[in-house]
Protein backbone atom coordinates (compact mmCIF):
# COMPACT_ATOMS: atom_id res chain seq x y z
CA UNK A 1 164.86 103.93 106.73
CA UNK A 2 164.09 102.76 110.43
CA UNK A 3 160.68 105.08 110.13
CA UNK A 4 159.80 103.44 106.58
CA UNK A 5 160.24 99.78 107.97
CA UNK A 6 158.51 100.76 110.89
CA UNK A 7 155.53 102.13 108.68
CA UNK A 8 155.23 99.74 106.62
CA UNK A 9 155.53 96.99 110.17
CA UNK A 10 152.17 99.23 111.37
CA UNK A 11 150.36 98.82 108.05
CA UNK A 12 150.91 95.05 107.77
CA UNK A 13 149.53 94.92 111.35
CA UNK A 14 146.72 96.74 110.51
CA UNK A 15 146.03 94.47 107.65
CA UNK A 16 146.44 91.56 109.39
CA UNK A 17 143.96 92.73 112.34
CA UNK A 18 141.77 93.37 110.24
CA UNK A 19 141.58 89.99 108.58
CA UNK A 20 141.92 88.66 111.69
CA UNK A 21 138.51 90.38 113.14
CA UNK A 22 137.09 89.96 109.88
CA UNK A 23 137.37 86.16 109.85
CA UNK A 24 135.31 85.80 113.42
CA UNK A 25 132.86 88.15 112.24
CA UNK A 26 129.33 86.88 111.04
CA UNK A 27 129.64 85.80 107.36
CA UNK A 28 126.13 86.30 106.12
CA UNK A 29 123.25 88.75 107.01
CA UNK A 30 119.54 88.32 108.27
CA UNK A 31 116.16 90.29 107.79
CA UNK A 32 112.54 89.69 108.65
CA UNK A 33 110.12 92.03 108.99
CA UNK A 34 106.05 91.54 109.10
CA UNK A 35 103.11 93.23 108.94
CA UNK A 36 99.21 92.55 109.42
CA UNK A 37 96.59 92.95 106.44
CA UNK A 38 92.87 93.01 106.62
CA UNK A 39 92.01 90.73 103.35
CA UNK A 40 91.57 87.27 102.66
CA UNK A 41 94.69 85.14 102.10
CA UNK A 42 93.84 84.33 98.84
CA UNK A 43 94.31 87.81 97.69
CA UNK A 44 97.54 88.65 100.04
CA UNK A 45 99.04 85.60 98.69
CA UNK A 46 98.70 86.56 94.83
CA UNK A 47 100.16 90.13 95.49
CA UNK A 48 103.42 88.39 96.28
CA UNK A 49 103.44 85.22 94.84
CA UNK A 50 103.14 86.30 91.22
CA UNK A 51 105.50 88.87 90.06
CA UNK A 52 103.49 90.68 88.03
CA UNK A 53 101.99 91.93 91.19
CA UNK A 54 104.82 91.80 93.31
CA UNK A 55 106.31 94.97 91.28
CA UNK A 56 103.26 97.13 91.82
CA UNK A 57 104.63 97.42 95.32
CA UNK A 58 108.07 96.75 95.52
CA UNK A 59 110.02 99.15 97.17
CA UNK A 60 112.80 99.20 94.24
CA UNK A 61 110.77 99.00 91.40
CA UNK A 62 110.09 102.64 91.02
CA UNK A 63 114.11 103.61 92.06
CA UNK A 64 114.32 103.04 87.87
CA UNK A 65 111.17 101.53 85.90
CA UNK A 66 113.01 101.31 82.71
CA UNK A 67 115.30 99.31 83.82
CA UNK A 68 112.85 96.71 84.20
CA UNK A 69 111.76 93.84 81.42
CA UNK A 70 108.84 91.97 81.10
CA UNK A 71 107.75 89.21 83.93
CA UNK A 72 108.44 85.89 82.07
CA UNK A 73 106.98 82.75 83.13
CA UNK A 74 104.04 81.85 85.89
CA UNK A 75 104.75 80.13 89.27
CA UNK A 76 107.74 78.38 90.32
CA UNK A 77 110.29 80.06 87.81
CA UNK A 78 108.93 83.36 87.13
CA UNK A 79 111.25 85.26 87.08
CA UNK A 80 111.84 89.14 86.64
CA UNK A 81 115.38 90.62 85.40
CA UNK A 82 116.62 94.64 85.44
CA UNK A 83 119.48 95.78 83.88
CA UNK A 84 119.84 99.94 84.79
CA UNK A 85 121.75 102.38 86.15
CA UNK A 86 120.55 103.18 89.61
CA UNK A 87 119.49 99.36 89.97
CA UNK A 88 122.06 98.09 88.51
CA UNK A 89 121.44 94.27 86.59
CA UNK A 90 120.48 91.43 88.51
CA UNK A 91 117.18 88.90 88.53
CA UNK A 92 114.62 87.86 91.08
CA UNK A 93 112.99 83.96 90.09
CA UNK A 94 110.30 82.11 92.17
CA UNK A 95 111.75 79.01 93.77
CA UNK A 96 108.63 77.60 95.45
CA UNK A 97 105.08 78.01 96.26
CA UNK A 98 102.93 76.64 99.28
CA UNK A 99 99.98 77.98 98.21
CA UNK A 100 98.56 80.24 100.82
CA UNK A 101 101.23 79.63 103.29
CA UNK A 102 104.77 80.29 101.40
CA UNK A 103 107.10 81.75 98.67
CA UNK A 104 110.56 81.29 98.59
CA UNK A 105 112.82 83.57 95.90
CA UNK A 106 116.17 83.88 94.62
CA UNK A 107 117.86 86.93 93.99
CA UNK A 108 120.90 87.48 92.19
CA UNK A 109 123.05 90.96 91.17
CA UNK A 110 125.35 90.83 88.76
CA UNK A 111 126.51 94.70 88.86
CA UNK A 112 127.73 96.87 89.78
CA UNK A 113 128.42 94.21 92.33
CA UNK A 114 127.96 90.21 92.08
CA UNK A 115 126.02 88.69 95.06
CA UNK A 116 123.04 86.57 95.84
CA UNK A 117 120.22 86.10 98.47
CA UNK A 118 117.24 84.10 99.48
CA UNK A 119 113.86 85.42 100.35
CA UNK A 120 111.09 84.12 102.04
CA UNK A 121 107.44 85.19 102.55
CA UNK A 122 105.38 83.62 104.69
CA UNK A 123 101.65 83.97 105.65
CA UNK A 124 99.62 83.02 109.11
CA UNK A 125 96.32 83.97 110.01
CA UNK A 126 95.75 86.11 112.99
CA UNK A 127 92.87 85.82 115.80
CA UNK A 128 91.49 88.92 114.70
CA UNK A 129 91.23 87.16 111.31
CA UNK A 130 93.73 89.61 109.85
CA UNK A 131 96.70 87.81 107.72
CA UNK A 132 100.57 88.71 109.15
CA UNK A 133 102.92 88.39 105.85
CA UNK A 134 106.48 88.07 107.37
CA UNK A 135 109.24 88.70 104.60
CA UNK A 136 112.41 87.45 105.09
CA UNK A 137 116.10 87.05 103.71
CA UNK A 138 119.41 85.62 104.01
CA UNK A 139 122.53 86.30 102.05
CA UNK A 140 126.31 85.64 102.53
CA UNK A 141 128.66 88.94 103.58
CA UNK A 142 131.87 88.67 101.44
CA UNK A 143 135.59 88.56 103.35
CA UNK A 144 136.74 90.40 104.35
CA UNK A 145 135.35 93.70 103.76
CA UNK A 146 131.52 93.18 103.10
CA UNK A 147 131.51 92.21 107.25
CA UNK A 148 132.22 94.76 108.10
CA UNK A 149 129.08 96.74 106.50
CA UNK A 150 126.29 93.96 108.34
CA UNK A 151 124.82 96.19 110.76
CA UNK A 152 124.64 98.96 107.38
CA UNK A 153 123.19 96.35 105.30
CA UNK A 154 120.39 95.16 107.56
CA UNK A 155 119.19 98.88 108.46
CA UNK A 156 119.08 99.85 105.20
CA UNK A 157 117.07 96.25 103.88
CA UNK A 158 114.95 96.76 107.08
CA UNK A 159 113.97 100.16 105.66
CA UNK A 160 113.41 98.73 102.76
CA UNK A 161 111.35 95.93 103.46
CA UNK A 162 108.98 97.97 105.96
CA UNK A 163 108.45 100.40 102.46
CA UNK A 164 107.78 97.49 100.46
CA UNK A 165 104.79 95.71 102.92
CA UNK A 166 103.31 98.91 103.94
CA UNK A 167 102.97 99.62 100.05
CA UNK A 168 101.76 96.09 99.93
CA UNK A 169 99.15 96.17 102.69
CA UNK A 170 97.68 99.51 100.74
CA UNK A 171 97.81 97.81 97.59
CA UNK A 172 95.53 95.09 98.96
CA UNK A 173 93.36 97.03 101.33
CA UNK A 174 92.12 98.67 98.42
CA UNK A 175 91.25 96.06 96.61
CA UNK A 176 87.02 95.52 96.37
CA UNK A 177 85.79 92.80 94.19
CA UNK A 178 88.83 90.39 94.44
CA UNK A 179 89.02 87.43 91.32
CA UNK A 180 91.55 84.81 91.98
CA UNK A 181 93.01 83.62 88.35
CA UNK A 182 95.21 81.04 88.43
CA UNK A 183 96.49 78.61 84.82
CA UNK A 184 95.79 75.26 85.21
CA UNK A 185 94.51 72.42 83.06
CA UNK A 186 91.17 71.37 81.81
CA UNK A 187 90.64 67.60 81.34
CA UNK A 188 88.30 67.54 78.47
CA UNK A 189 86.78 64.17 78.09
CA UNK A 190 83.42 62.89 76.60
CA UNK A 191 80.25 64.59 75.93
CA UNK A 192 76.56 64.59 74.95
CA UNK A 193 75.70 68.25 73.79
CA UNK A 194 73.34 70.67 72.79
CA UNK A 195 73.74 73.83 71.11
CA UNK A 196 70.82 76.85 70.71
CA UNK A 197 70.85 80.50 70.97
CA UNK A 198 68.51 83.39 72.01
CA UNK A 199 67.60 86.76 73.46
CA UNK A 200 69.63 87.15 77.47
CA UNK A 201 65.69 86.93 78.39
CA UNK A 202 65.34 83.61 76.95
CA UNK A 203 67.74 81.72 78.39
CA UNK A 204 66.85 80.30 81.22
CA UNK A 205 63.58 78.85 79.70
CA UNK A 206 65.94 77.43 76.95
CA UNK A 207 68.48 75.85 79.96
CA UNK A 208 65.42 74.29 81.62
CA UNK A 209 64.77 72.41 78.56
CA UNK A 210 68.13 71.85 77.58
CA UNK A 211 69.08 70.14 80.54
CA UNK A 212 66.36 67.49 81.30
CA UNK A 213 66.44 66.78 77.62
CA UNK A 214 70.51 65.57 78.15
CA UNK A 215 69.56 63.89 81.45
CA UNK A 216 67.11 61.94 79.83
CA UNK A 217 68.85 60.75 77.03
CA UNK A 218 71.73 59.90 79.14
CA UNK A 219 69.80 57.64 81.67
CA UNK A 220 67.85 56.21 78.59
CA UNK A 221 71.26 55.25 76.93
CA UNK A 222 72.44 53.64 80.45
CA UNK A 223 75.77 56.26 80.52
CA UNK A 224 76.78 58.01 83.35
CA UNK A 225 78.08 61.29 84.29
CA UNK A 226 81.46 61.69 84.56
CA UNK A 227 81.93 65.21 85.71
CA UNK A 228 80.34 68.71 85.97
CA UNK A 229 77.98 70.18 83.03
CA UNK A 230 79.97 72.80 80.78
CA UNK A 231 78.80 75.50 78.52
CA UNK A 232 81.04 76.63 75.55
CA UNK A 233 80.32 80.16 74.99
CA UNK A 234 80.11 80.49 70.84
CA UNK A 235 79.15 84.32 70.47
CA UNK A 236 78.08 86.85 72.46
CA UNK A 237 76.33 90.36 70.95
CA UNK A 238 76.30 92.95 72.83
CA UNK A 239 74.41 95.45 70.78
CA UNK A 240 71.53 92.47 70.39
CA UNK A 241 72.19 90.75 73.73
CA UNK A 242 72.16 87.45 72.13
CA UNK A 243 73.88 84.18 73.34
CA UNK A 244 74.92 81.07 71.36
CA UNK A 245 76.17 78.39 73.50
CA UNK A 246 76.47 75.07 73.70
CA UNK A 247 75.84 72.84 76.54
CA UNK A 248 78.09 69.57 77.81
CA UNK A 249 77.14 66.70 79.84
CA UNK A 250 80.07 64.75 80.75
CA UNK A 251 79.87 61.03 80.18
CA UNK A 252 81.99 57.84 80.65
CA UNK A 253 80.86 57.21 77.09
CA UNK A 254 79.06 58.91 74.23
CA UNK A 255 79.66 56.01 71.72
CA UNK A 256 75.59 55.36 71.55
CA UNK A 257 74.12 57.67 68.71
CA UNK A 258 72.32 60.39 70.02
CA UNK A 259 68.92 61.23 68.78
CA UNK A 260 67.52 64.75 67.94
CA UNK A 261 69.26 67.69 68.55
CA UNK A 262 71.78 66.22 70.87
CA UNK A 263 74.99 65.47 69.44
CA UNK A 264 78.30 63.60 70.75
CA UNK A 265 81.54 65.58 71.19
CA UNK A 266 84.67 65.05 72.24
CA UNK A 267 86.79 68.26 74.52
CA UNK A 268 90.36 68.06 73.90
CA UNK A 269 93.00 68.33 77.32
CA UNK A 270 94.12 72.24 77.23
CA UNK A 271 95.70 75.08 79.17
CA UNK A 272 93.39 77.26 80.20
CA UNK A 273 93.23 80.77 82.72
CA UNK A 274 90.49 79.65 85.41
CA UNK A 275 88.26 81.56 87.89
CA UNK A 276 85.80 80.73 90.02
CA UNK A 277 82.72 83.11 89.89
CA UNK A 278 80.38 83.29 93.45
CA UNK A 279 77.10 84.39 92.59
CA UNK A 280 73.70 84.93 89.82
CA UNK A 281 74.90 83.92 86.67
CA UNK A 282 74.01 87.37 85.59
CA UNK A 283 76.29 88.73 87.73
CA UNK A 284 79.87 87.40 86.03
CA UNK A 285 80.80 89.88 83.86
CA UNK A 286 83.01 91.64 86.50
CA UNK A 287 84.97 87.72 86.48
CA UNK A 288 84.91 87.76 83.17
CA UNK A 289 86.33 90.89 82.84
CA UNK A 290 89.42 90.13 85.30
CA UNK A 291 90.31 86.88 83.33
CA UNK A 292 90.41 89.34 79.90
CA UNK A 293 92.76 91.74 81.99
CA UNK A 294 94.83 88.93 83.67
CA UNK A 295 95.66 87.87 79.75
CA UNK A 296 96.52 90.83 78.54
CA UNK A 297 98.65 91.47 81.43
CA UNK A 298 100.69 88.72 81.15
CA UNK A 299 100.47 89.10 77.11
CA UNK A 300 98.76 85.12 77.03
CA UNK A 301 97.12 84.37 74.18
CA UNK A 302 93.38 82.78 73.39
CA UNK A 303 93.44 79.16 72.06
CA UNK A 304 89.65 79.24 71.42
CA UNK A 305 85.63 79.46 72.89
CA UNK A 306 85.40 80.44 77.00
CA UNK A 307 83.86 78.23 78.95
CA UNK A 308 81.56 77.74 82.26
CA UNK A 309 81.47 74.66 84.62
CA UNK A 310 78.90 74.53 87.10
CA UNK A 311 79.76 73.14 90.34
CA UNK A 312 76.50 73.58 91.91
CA UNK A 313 72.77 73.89 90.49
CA UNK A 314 70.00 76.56 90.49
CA UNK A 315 67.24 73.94 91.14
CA UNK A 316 68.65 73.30 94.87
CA UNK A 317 71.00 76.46 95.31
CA UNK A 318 70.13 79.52 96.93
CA UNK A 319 71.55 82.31 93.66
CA UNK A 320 74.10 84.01 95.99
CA UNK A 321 75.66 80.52 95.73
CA UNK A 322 75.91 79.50 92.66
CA UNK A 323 79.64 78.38 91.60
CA UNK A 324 80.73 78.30 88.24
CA UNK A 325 84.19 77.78 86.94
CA UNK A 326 85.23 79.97 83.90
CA UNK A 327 87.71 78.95 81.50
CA UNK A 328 89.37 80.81 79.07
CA UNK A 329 91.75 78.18 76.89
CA UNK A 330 95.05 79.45 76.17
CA UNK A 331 98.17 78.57 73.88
């Protein structure tokens, strides 16, 4: 009987050393690790601050790719949930965006164990003109026992972690002819138009007409431009490499009847995908082509004609650049 008591006298010591040391141990874990990446910001920045992109190189993404659903959502609250067997259920959502200089996430497991963490990337540029990414993250250990496994915890996320941003520096090292695609909203407003169509080759005969004819009506009417010039794109052939567009000049009226072949028009407010094309205007079907991809992607949906906005002019613009914003509307 003595040896029982004094048994069970050692195990309740035990126990109560171990809660003891637990309780002045640290309660919450810490990991940052960085690395340096030879591309612009602007393209480091989207690889992590959109999901969609961020689980092309995540170092648990391909533990269990079924377990995975569909990114939902674009900026702050995107979020992407898994719900597997090796991964176990949980969701990762976007908590803030400095554009070019932050992202802050949350992440939260519900099994096989519940916990939660917050991550942090951040982005500076080098000397060397390189960018350093630093990711970082902070979560709470759980008393008593989940102390005890701190210095496990941070090797193993450290591992992790140095996986995930060497993945990501190959990801966008390889990257060539970066587009940056971003939703946003287009104003609409006022306009004076014209509309025509033609052979590629006739084009920019039919612009140099188009546009003095517009200028000159506007200046006639005693309006003023309120923005940039836009071209709706109506239909494109391929096989005939035809074009039937429309061109808009921005006013701060178009209440005075227009004469001709101009016509007024008004551009509703919308949603649209946007990217800004460098370059000959014959030269933007590679943009083009990333704003098609960047839609399907994210499964977004057309809400009507593409668009171009030209920030800058041929007539005083060397064509290497030439900036023109392309729209796609969206519902």
């Amino acid at each position: 009987m003595k040896v029982l008591k004094m048994i069970l006298m050692i195990i309740v010591a035990i126990v109560i050393l171990f809660l003891v040391v637990a309780a002045f141990m640290p309660s919450s874990y810490h990991v940052e690790r960085s690395i340096d990446i030879n591309q612009p910001v602007e393209l480091v920045f989207e690889q992590v601050s959109d999901l969609y992109n961020f689980e092309q190189w995540s170092p648990w993404n391909e533990m269990e790719p079924s377990a995975y659903s569909p990114v939902e959502g674009m900026g702050v609250g995107q979020v992407s949930k898994w719900d597997g067997d090796t991964v176990g259920k949980g969701a990762l959502t976007v908590t803030g965006i400095t554009e070019y200089e932050s992202v802050t996430q949350s992440l939260k497991f519900e099994k096989p164990y519940e916990g939660a963490a917050d991550i942090t990337f951040t982005f500076v540029k080098n000397a060397d003109g390189t960018i350093k990414v630093t990711w970082s993250t902070v979560g709470e250990l759980g008393y008593p026992i989940e102390r005890f496994f701190k210095p496990m915890i941070e090797s193993e996320l450290s591992k992790s972690f140095d996986e995930g941003l060497a993945k990501l520096k190959a990801r966008s090292e390889a990257i060539k002819d970066f587009v940056k695609i971003e939703v946003t909203d287009f104003l609409g407003g006022k306009y004076y138009t014209i509309s025509d169509n033609g052979h590629i080759s006739e084009i920019e005969g039919k612009m140099n007409k188009i546009f003095p004819e517009l200028y000159e009506f506007i200046g006639r009417s005693g309006l003023k431009m309120s923005g940039l010039p836009v071209t709706i794109n109506n239909a494109w052939s391929m096989e005939l490499m035809t074009w039937d567009f429309t061109v808009c000049i921005p006013v701060n009226d178009n209440s005075v009847a227009p004469t001709g072949r101009i016509k007024a028009m008004e551009l509703p407010a919308m949603k649209v995908a946007k990217a800004v094309h460098v370059g000959p205007y014959d030269s933007s079907e590679k943009t083009y082509m990333a704003i098609e991809a960047f839609l399907k992607k994210r499964t977004l949906e057309s809400a009507g004609k593409s668009m171009e906005e030209y920030v800058n002019s041929p007539q005083d613009t060397p064509p290497n650049e030439l900036i023109t914003n392309i729209y796609y509307p969206i519902k």
